[in-house]
C-alpha atoms as a PDB file:
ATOM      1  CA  UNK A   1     280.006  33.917  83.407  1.00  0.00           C
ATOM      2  CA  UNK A   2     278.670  31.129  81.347  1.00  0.00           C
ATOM      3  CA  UNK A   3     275.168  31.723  82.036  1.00  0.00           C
ATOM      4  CA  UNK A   4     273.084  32.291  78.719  1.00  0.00           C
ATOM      5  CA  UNK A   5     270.844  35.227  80.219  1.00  0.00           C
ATOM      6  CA  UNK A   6     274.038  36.787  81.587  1.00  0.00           C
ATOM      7  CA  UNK A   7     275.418  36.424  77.930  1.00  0.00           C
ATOM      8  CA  UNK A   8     272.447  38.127  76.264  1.00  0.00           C
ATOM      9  CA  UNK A   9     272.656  41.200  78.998  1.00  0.00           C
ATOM     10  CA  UNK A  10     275.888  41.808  78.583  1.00  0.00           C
ATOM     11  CA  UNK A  11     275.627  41.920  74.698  1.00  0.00           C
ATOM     12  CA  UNK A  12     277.753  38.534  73.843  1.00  0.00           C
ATOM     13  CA  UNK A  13     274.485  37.004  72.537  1.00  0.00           C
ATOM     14  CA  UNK A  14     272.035  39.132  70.194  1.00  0.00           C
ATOM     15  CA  UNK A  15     268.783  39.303  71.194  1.00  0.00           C
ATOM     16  CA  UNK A  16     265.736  41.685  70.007  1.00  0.00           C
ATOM     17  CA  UNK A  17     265.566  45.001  72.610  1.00  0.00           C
ATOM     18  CA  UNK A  18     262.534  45.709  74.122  1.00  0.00           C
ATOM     19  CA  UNK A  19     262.940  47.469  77.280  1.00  0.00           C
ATOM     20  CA  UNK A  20     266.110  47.715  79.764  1.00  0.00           C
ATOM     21  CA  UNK A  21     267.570  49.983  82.446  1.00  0.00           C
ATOM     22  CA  UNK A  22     269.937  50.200  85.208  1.00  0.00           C
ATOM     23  CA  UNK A  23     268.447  46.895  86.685  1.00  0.00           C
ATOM     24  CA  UNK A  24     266.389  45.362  84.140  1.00  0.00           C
ATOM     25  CA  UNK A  25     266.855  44.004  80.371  1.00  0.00           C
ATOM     26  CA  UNK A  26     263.421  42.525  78.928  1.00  0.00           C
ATOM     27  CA  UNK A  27     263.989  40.783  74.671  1.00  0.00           C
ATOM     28  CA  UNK A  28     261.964  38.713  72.614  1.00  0.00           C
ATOM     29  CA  UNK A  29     261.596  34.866  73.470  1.00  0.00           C
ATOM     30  CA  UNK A  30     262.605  33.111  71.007  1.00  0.00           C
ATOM     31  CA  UNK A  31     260.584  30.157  70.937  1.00  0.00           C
ATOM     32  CA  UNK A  32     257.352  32.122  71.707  1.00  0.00           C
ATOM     33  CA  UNK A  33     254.463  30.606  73.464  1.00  0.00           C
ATOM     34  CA  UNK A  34     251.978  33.707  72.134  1.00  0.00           C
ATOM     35  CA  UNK A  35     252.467  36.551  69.747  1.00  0.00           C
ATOM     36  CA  UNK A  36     253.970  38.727  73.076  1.00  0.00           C
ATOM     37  CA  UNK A  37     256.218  36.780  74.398  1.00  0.00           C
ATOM     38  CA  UNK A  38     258.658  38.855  76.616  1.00  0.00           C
ATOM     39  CA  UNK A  39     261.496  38.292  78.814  1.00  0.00           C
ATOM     40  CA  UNK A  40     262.795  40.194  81.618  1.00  0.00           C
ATOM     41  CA  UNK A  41     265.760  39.669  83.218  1.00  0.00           C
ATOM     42  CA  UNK A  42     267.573  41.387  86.324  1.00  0.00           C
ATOM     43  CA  UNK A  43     271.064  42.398  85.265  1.00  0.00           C
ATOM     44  CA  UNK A  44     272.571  40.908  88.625  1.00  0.00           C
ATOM     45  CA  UNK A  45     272.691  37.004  88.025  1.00  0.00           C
ATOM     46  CA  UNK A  46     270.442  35.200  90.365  1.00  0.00           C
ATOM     47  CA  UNK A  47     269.896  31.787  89.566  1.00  0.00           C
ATOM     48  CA  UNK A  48     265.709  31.362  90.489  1.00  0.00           C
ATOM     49  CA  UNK A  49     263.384  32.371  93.001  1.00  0.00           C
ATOM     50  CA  UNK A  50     265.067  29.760  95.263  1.00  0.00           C
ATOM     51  CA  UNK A  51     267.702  31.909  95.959  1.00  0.00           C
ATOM     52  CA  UNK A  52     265.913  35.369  96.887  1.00  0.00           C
ATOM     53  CA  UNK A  53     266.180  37.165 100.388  1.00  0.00           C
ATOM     54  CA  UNK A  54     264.835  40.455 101.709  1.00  0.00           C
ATOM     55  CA  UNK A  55     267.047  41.968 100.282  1.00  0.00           C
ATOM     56  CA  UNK A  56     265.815  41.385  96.796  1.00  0.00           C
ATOM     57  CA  UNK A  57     262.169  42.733  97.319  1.00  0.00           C
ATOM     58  CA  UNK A  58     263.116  46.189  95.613  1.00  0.00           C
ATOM     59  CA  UNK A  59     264.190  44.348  92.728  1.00  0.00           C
ATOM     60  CA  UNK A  60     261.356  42.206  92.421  1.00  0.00           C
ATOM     61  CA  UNK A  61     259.366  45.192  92.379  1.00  0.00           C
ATOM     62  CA  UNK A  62     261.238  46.635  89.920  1.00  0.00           C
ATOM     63  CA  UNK A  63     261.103  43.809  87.444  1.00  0.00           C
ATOM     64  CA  UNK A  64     256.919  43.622  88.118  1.00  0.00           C
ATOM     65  CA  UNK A  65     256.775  47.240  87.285  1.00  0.00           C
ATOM     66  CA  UNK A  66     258.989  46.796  84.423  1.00  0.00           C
ATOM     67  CA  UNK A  67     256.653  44.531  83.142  1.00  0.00           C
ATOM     68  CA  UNK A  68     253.868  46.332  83.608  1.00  0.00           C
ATOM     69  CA  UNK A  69     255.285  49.339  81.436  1.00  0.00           C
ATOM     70  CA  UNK A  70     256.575  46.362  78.743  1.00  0.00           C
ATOM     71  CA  UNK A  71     252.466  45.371  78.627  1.00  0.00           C
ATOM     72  CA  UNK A  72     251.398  48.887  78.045  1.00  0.00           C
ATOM     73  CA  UNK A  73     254.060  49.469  75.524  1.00  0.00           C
ATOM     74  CA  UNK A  74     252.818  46.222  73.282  1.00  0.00           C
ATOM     75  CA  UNK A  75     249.915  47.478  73.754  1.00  0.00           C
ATOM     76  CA  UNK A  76     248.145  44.243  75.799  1.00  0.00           C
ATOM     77  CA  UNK A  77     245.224  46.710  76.954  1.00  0.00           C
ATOM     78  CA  UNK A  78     243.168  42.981  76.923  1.00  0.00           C
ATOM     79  CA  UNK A  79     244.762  41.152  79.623  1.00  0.00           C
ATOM     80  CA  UNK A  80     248.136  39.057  80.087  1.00  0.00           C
ATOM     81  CA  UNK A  81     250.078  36.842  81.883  1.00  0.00           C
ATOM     82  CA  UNK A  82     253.623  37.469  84.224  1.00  0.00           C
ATOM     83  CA  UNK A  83     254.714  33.591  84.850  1.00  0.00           C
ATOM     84  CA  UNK A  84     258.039  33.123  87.194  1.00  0.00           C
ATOM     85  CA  UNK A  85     258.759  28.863  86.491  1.00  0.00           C
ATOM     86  CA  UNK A  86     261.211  28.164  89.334  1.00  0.00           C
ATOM     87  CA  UNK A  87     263.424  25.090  89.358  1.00  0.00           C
ATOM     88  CA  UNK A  88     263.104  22.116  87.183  1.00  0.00           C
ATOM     89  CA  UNK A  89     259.590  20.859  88.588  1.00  0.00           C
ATOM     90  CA  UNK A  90     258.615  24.747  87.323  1.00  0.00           C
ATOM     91  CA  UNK A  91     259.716  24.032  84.194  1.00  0.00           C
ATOM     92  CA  UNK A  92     262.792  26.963  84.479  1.00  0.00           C
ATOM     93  CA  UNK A  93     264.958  25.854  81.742  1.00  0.00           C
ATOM     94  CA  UNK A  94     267.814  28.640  82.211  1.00  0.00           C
ATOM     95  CA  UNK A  95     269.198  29.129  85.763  1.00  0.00           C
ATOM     96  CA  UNK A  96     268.847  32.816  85.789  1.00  0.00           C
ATOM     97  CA  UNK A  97     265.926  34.651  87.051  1.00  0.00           C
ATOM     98  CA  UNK A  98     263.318  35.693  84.617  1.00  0.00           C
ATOM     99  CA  UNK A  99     259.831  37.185  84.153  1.00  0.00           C
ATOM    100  CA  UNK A 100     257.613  35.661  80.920  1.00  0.00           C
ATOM    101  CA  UNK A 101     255.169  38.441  79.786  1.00  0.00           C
ATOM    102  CA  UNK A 102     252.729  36.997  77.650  1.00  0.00           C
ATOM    103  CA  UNK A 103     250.135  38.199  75.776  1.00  0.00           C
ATOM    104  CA  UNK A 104     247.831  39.260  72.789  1.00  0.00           C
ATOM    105  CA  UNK A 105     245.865  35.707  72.586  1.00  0.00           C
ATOM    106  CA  UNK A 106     243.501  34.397  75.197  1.00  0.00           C
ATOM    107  CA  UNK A 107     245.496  32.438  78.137  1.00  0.00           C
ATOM    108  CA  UNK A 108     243.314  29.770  79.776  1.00  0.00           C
ATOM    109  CA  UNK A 109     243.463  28.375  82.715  1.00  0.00           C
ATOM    110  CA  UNK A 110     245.117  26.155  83.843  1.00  0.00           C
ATOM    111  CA  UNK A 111     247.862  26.651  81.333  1.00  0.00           C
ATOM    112  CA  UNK A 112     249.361  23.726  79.520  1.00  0.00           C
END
């Protein structure tokens, strides 16, 4: 698959750990927007939101859970941010489904 979150969970493309299991791989952003700056991926390639059923609910469970654990791990005891940008009006620049976990600075609202 030529998908660039595909490549990093499979291991073609290096990327910085920070959490994975059976459904889940979270690394580093590289262009981070605060100094936590997390991605989580599913392992199964689905390209956005857009294309979720039912059948998906456990997973998306999963990855807010995941998350969760990530926050508490980086130690964001003060508050942060899980953003899902869907499409290209979301501003979802890989087609692959992803979590943003940000954190450690304040996030205002509305973000920009």
């Amino acid at each position: 698959m030529s998908c660039l979150f595909c490549k990093i969970v499979d291991g073609t493309i290096l990327s910085t750990a920070i959490y994975q299991d059976e459904l889940c791989y979270a690394f580093a952003d590289i262009h981070p927007m605060a100094p936590v700056h997390v991605l989580i991926v599913p392992r199964e390639h689905i390209g956005s939101m857009l294309e979720l059923t039912a059948g998906d609910k456990d997973l998306m469970g999963h990855l807010a859970i995941a998350a969760s654990q990530i926050a508490a791990q980086q130690g964001l005891t003060n508050g942060y941010r899980v953003v899902i940008n869907t499409g290209e009006d979301g501003g979802q620049t890989v087609e692959h489904l992803h979590l943003h976990l940000l954190g450690r600075r304040n996030l205002g609202w509305p973000p920009g």
